[in-house]
N, C-alpha and C. Protein backbone atom coordinates (compact mmCIF):
# COMPACT_ATOMS: atom_id res chain seq x y z
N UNK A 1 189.82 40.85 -186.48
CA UNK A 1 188.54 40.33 -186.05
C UNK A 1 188.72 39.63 -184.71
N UNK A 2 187.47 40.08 -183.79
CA UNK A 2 187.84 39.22 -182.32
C UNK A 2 186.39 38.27 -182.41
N UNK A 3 186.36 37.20 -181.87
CA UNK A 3 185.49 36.17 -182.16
C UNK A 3 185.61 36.03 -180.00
N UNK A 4 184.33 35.84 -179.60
CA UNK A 4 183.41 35.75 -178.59
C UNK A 4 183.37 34.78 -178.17
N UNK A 5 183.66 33.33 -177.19
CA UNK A 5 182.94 32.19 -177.26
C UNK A 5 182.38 31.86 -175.95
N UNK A 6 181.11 31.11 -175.64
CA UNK A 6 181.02 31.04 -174.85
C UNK A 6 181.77 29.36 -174.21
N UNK A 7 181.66 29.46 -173.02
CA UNK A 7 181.78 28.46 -172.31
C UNK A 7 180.85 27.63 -171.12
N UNK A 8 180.30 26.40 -171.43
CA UNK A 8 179.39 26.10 -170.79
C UNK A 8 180.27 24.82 -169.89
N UNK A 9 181.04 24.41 -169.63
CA UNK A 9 182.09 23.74 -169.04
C UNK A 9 182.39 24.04 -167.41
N UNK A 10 183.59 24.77 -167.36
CA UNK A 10 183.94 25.63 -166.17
C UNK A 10 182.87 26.43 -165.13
N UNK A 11 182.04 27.35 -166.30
CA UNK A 11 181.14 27.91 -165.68
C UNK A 11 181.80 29.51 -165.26
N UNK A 12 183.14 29.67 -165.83
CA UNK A 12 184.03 30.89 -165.43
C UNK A 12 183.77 32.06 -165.61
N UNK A 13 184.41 31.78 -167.31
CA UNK A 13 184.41 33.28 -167.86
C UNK A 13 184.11 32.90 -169.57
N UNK A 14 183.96 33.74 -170.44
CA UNK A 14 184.05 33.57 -172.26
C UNK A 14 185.30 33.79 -172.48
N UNK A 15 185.57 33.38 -173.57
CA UNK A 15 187.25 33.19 -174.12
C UNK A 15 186.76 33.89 -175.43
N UNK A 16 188.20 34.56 -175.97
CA UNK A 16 188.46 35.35 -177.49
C UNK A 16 189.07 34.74 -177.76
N UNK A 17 189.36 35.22 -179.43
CA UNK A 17 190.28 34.39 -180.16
C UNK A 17 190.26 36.18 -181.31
N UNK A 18 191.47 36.01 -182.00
CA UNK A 18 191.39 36.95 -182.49
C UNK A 18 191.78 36.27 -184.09
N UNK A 19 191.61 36.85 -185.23
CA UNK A 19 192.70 37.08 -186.67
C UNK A 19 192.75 37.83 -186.96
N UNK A 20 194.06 38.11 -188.08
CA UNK A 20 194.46 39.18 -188.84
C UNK A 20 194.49 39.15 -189.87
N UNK A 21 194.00 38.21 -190.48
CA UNK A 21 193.87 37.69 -192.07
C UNK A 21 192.05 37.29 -192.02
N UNK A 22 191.88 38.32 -191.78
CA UNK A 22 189.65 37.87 -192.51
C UNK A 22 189.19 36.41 -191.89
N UNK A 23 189.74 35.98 -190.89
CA UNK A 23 189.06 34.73 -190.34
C UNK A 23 189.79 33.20 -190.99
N UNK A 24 190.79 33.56 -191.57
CA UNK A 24 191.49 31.92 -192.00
C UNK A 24 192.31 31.85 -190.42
N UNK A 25 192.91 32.58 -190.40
CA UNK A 25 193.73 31.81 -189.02
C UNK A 25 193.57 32.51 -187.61
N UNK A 26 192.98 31.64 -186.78
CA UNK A 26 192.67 32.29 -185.51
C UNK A 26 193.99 32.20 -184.28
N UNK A 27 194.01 32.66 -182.93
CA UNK A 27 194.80 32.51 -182.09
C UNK A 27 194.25 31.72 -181.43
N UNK A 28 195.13 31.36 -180.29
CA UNK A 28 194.83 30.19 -179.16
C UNK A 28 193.75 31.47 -178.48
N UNK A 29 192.77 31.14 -177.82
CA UNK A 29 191.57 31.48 -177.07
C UNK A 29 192.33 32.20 -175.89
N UNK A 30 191.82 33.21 -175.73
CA UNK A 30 192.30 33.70 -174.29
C UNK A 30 190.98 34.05 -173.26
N UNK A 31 190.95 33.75 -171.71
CA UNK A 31 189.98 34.01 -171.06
C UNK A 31 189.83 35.69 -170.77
N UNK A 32 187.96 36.14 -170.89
CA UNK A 32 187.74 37.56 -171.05
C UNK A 32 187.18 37.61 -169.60
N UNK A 33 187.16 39.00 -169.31
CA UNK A 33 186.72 39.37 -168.11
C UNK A 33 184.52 39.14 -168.10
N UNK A 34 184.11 38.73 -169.10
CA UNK A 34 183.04 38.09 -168.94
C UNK A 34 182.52 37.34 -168.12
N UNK A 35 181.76 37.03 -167.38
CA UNK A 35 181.51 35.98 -166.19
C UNK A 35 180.62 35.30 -166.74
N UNK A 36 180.96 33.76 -166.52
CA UNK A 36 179.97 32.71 -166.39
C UNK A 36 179.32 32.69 -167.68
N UNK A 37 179.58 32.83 -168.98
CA UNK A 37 179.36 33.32 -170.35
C UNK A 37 178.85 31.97 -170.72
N UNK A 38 177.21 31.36 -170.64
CA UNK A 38 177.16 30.14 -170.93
C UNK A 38 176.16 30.39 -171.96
N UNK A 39 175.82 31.64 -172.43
CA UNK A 39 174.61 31.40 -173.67
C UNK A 39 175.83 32.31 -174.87
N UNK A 40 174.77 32.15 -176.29
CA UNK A 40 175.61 32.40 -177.49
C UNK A 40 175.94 34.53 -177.10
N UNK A 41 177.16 34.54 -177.23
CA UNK A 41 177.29 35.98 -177.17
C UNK A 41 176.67 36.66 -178.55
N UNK A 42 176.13 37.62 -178.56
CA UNK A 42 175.85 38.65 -179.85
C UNK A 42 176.63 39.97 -179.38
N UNK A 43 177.48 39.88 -180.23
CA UNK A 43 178.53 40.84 -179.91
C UNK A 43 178.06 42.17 -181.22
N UNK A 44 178.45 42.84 -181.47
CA UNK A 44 178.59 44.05 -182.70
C UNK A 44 179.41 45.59 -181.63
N UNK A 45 180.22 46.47 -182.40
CA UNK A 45 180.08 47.46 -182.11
C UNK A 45 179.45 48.82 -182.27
N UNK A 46 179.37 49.54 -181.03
CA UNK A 46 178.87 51.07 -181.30
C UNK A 46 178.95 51.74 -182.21
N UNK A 47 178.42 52.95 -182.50
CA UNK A 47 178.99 53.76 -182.69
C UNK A 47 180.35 54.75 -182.19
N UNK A 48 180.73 54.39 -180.82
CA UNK A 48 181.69 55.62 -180.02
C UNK A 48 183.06 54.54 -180.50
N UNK A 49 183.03 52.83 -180.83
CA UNK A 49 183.59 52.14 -181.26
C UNK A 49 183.68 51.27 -179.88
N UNK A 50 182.90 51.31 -178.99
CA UNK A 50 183.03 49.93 -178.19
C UNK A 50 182.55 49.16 -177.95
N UNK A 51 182.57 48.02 -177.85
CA UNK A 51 182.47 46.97 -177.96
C UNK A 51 181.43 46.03 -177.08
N UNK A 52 180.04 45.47 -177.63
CA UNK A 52 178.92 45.59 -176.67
C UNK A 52 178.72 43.97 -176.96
N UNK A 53 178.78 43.08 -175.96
CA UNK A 53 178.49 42.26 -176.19
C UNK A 53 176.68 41.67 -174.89
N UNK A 54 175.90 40.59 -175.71
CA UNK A 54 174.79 40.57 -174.14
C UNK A 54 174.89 39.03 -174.35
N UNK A 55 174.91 38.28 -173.76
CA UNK A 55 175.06 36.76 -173.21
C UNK A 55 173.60 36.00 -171.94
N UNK A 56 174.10 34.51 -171.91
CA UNK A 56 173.43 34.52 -170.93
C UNK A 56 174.36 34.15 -169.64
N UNK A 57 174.18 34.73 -168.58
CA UNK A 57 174.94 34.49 -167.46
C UNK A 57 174.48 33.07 -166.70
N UNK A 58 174.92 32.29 -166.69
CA UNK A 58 174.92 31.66 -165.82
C UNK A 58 175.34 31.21 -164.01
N UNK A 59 174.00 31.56 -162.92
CA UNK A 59 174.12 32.23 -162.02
C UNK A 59 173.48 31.15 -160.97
N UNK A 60 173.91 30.05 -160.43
CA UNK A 60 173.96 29.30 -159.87
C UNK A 60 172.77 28.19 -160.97
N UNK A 61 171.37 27.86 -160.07
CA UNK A 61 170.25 27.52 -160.76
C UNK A 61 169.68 28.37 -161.60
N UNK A 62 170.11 29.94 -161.83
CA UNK A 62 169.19 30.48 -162.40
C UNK A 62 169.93 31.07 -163.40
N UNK A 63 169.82 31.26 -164.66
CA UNK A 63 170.34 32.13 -165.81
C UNK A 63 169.88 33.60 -166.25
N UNK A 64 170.67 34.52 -166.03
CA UNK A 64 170.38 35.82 -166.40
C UNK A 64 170.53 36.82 -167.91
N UNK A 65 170.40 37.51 -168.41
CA UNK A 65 170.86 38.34 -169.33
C UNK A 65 172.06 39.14 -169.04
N UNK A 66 172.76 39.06 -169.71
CA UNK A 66 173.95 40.02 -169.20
C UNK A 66 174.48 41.01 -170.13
N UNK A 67 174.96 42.51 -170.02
CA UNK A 67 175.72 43.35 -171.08
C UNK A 67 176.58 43.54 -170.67
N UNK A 68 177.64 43.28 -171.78
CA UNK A 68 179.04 43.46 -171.12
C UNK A 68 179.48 44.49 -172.46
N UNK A 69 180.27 45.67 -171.87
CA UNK A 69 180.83 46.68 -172.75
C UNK A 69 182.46 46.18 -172.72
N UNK A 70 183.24 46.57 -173.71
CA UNK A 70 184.33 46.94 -173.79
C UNK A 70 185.16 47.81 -174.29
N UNK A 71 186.66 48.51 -174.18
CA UNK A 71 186.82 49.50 -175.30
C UNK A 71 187.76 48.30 -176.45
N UNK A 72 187.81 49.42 -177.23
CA UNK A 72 188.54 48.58 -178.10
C UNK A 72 189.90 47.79 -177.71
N UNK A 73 190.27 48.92 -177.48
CA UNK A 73 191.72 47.94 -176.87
C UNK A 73 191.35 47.19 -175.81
N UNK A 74 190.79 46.84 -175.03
CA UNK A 74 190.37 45.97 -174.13
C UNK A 74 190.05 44.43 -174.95
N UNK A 75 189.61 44.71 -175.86
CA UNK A 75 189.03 43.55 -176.55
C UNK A 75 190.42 42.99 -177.39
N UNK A 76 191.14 43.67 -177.78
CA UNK A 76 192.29 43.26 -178.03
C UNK A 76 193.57 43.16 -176.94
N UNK A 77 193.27 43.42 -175.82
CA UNK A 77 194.26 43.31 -174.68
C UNK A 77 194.79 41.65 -174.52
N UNK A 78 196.12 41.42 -174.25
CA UNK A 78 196.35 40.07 -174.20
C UNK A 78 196.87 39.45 -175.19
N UNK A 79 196.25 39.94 -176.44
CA UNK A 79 197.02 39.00 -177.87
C UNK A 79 198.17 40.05 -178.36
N UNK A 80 199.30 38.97 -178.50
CA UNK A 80 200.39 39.46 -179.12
C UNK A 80 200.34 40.45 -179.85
N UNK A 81 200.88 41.70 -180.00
CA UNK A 81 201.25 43.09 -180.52
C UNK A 81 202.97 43.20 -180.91
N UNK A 82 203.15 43.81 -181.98
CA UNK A 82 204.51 44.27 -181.93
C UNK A 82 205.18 44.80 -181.06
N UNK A 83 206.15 44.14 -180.61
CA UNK A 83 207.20 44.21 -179.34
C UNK A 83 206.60 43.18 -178.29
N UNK A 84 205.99 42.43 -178.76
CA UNK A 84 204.74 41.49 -177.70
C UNK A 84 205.03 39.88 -177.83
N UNK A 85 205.44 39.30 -176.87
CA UNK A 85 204.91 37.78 -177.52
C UNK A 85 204.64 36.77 -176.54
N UNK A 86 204.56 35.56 -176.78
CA UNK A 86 204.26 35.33 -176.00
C UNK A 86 205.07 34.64 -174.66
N UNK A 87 206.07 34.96 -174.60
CA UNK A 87 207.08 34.84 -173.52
C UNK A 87 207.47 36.64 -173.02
N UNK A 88 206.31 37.20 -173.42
CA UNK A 88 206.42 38.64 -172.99
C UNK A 88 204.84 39.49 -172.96
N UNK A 89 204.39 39.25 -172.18
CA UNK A 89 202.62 38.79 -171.84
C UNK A 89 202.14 40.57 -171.68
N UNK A 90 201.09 41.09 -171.55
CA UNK A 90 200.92 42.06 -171.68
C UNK A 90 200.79 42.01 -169.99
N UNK A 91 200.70 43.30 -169.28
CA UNK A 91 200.67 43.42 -168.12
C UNK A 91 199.16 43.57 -167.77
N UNK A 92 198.56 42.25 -166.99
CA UNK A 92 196.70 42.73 -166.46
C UNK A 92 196.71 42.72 -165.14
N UNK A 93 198.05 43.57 -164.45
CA UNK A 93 197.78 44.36 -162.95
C UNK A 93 196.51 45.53 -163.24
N UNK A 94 196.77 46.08 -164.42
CA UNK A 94 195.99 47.19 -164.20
C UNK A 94 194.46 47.34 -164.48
N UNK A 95 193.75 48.03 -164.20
CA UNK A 95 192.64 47.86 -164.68
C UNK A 95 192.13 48.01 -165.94
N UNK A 96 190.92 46.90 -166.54
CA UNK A 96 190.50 46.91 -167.34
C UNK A 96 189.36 47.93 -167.54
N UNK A 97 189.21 48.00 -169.04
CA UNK A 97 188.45 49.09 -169.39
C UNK A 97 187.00 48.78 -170.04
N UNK A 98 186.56 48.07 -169.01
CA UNK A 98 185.25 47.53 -169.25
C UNK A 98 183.41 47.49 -168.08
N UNK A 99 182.63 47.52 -168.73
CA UNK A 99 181.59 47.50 -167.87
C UNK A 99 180.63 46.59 -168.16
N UNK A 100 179.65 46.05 -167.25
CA UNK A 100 178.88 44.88 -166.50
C UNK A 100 177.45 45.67 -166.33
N UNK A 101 176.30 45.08 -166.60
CA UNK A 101 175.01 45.00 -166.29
C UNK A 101 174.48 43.69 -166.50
N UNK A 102 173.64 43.57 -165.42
CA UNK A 102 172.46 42.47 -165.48
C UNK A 102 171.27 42.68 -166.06
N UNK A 103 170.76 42.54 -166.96
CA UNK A 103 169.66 43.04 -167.55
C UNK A 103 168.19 42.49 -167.07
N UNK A 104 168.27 41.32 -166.97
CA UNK A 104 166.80 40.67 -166.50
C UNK A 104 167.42 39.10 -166.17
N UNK A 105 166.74 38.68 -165.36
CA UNK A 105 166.56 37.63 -164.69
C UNK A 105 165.82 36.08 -164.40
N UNK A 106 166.06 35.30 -165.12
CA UNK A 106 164.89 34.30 -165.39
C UNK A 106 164.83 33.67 -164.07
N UNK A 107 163.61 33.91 -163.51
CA UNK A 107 162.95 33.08 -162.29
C UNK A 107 162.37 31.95 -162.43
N UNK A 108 162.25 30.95 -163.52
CA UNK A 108 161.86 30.24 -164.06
C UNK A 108 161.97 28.91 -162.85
N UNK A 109 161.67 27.64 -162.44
CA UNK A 109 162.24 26.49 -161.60
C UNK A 109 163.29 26.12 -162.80
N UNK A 110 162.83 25.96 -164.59
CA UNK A 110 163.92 25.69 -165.53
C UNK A 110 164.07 26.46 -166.46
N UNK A 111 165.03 27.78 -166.02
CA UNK A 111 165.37 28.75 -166.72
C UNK A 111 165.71 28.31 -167.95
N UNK A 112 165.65 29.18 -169.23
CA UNK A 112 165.56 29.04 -170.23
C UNK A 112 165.71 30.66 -170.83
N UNK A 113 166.84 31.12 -171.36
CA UNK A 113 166.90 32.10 -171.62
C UNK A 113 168.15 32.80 -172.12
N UNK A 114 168.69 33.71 -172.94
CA UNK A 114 169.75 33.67 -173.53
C UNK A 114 170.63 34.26 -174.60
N UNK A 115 169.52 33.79 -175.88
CA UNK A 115 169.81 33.60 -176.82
C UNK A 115 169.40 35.09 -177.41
N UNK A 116 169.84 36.44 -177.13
CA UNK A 116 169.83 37.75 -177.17
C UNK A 116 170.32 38.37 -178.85
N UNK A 117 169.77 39.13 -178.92
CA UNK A 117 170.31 40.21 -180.41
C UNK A 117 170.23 41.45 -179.31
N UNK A 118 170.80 41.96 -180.39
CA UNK A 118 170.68 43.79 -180.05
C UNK A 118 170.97 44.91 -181.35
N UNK A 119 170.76 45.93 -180.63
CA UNK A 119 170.70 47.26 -182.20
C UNK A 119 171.30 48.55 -181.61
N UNK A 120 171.54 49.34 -181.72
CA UNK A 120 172.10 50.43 -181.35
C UNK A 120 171.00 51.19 -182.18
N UNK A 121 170.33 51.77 -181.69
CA UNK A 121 168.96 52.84 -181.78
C UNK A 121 169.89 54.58 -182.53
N UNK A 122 168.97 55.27 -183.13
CA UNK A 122 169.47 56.08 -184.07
C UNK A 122 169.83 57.03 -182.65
N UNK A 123 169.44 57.34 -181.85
CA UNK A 123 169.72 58.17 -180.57
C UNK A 123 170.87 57.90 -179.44
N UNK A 124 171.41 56.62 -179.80
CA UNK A 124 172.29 56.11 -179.32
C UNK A 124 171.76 54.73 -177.90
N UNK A 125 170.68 54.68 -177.63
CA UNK A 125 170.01 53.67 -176.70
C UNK A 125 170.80 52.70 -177.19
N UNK A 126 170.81 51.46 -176.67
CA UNK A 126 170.79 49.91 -177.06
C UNK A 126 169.24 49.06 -177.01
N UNK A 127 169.01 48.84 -177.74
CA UNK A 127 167.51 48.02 -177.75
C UNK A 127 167.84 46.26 -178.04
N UNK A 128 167.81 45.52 -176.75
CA UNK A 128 167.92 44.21 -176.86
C UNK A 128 166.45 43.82 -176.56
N UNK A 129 166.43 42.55 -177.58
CA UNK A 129 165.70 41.29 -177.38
C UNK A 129 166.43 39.84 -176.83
N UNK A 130 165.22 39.17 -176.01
CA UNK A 130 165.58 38.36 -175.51
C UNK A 130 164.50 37.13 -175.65
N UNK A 131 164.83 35.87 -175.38
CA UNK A 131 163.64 35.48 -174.96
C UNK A 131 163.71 34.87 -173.79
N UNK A 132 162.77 34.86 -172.85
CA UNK A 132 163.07 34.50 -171.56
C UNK A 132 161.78 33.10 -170.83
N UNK A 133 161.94 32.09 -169.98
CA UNK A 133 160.87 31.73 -169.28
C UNK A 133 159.54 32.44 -168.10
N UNK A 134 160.49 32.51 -167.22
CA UNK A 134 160.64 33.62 -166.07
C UNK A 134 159.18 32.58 -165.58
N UNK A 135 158.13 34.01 -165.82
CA UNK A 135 156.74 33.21 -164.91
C UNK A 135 155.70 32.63 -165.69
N UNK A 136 156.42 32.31 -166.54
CA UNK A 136 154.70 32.67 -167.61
C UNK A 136 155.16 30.72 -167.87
N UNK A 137 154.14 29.93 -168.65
CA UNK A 137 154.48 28.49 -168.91
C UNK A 137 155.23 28.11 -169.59
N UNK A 138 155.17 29.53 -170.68
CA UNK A 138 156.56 28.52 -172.13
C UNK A 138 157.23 30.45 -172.62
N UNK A 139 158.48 30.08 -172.89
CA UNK A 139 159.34 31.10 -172.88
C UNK A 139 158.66 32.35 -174.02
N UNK A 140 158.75 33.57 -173.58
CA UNK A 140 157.95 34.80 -174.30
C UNK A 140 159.04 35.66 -174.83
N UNK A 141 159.05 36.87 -175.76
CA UNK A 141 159.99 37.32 -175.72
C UNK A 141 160.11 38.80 -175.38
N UNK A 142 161.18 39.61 -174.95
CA UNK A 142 160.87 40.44 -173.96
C UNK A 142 162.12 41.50 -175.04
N UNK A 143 162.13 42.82 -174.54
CA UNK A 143 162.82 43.70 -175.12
C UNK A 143 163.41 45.21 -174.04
N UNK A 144 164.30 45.16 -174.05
CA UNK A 144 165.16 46.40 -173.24
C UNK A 144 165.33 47.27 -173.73
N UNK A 145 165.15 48.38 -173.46
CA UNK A 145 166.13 49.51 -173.83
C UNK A 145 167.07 50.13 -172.75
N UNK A 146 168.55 49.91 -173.24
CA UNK A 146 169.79 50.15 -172.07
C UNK A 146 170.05 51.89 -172.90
């Protein structure tokens, strides 16, 4: 199991944590190629088996929606593996196997926005909800199909 977290601190990136025993014992947190990961992630996977997480980005004054894909091994890249430890680090010269969209944008003066689900549609789409401020007086809720 890989567990998502965000970080509202730094302002960087989201950190994982992984277990191998059903959630009794986790690892030390490692930083993900996620940016600026300051709302709750809703993570689930695909069907093809990768790994879809949508967040809220945090983007100077303004907070965005964000989808971030991964493959599997990406999501497990970094935590100790057999022949692995941690005085023997996995190598991240190379590129990762992951992708980035911005989905929508709160224009709000006090953005408010974030807190995302999503579904994987019988056709294979992604259909997220969101709820957002943007222009309107009090936050509405809005829906994508990626």
């Amino acid at each position: 199991m890989v567990i998502y977290l965000r970080e509202d601190g730094e302002r960087l990136s989201a950190w994982k944590s992984i277990s191998r025993d059903g959630g009794r014992i986790w690892s030390v947190p490692l930083r993900t190629q996620m940016m600026s990961c300051l709302g709750r992630p809703s993570t689930g996977r695909l069907r093809s088996g990768e790994i879809v997480v949508t967040y809220r980005v945090g983007a100077g004054l303004s907070t965005c929606l964000g989808l971030y894909v991964e493959t599997p091994a990406e999501a497990l890249r970094g935590f100790p593996t057999e022949g692995r430890t941690a005085d023997n680090p996995e190598d991240y010269s190379r590129q990762t196997e992951t992708r980035f969209a911005f989905l929508d944008n709160d224009r709000a003066l006090s953005p408010d926005s974030g807190y995302s689900g999503w579904v994987q549609l019988p056709e294979g789409d992604i259909y997220v909800v969101n709820y957002v401020t943007d222009d309107a007086p009090r936050a509405q809720i809005r829906g994508y199909v990626v």
